[in-house]
Protein backbone atom coordinates (compact mmCIF):
# COMPACT_ATOMS: atom_id res chain seq x y z
CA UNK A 1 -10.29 -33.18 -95.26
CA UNK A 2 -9.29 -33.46 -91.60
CA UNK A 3 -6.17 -32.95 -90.55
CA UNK A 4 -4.16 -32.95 -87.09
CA UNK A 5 -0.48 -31.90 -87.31
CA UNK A 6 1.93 -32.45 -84.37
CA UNK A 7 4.68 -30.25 -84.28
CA UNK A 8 7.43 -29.27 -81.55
CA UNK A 9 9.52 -32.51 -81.84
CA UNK A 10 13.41 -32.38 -81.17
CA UNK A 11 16.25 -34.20 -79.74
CA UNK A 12 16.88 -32.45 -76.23
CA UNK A 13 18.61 -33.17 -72.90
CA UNK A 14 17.70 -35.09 -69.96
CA UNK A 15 15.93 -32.81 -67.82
CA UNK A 16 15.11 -30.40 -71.18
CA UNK A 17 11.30 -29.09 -71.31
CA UNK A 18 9.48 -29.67 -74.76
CA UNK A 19 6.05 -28.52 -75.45
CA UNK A 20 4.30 -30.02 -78.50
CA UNK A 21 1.56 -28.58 -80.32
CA UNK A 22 -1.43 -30.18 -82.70
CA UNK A 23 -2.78 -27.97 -85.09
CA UNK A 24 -6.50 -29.39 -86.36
CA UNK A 25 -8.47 -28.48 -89.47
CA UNK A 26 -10.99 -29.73 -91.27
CA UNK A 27 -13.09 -31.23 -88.44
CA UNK A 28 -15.38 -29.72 -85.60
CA UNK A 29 -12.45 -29.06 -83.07
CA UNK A 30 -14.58 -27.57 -80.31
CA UNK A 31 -16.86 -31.02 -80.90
CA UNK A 32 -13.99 -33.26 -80.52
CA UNK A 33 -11.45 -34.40 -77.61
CA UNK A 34 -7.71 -34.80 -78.06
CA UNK A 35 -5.68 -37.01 -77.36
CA UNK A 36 -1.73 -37.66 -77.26
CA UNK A 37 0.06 -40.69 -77.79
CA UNK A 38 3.41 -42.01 -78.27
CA UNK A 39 5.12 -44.72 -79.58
CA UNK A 40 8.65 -46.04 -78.13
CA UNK A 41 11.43 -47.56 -80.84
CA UNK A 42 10.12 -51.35 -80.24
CA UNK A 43 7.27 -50.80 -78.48
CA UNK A 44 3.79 -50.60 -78.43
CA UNK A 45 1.73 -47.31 -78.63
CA UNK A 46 0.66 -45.75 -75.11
CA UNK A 47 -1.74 -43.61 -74.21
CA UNK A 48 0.20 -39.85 -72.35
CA UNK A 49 -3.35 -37.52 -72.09
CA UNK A 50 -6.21 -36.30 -73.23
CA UNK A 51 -8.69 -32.85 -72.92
CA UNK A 52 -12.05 -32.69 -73.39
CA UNK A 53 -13.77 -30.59 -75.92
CA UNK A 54 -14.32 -27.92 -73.42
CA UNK A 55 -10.90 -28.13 -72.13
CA UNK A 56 -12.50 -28.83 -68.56
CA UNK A 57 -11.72 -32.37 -68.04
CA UNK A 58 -8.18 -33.37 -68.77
CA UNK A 59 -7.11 -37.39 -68.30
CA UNK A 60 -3.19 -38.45 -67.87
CA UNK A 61 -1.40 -41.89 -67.69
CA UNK A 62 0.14 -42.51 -64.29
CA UNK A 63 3.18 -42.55 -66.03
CA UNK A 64 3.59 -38.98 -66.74
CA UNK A 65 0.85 -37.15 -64.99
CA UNK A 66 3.57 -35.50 -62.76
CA UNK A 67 5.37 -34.62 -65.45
CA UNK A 68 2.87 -33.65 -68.25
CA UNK A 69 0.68 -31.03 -69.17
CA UNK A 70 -2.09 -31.12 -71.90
CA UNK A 71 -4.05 -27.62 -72.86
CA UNK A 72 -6.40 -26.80 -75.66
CA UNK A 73 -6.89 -23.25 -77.05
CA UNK A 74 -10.00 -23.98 -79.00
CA UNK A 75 -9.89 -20.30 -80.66
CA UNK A 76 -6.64 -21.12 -82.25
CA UNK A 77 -7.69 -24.68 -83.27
CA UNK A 78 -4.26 -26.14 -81.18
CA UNK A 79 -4.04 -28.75 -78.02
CA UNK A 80 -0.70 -28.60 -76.56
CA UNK A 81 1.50 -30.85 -74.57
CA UNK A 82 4.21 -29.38 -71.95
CA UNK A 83 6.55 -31.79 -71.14
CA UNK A 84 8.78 -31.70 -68.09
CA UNK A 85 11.98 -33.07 -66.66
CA UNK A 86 12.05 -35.28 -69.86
CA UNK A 87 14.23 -38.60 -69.48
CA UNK A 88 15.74 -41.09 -72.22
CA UNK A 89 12.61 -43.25 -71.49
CA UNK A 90 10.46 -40.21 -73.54
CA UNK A 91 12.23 -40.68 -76.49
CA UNK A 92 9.44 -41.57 -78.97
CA UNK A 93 7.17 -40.62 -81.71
CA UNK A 94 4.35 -38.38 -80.35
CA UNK A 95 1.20 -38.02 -82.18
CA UNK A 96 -2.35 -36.38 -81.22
CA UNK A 97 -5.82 -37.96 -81.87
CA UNK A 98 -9.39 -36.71 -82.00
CA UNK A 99 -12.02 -38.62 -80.57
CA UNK A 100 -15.80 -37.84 -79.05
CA UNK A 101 -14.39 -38.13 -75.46
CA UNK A 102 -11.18 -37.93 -73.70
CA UNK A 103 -12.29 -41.81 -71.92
CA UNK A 104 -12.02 -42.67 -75.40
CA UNK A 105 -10.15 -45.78 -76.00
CA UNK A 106 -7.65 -45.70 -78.71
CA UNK A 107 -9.98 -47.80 -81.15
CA UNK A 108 -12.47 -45.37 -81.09
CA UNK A 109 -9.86 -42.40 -81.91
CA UNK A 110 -10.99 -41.41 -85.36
CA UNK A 111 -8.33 -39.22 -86.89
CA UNK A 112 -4.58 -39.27 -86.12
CA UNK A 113 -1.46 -36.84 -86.86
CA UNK A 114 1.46 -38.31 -88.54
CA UNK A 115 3.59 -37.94 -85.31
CA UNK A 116 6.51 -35.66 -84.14
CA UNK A 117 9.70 -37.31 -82.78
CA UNK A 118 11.41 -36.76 -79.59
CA UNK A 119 14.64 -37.59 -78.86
CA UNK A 120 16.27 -37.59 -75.26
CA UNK A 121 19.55 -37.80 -75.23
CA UNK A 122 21.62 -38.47 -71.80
């Protein structure tokens, strides 16, 4: 059974640092690229980052590429996301995804975590 776990969610000042984590299991992790999402309260879900299998090629939305930091450590199975300078705007449910490439469109993202909420309070 595949599994990705986020984990690392909290509620944390404006201009806190958060790093998530996704744990994987059950699936070819080395074989797969990861992605993170997140989903505003009343909005649609958008696309953060994502690493390739090899941990070589890494992909961020404009958004929060300044900000943002994705990094895989294939021997522990984990991809994890450092997030900077974090603003009320962040506040969301985060959630990695495994699909063959990091250009992967979220349709073709196969397996999904349950999410991990972050909360930015100002």
């Amino acid at each position: 059974q595949v599994q990705l776990v986020e984990s690392g969610g909290s509620l944390v000042q404006v201009g806190d640092s958060l790093t998530l984590s996704c744990a994987g299991s059950g699936l070819p992790f080395t074989s797969n690229a990861i992605g993170w999402f997140r989903r505003p309260p009343g909005k649609e879900r958008e696309f953060l980052a994502a690493i390739s299998w090899s941990g070589t090629g890494t992909y961020y939305a404009d958004s929060v590429k300044d900000r943002f930091t994705i990094s895989r450590d294939n021997g522990k199975n984990v991809v994890s996301l450092e997030m900077h300078s974090l603003k009320p705007e962040d506040t969301a449910v985060y959630y990695c995804a495994a699909a063959p490439s990091p250009l992967a469109v979220p349709q073709q993202y196969k397996y999904w975590g349950q999410g991990t909420q972050v909360t930015v309070s100002s």
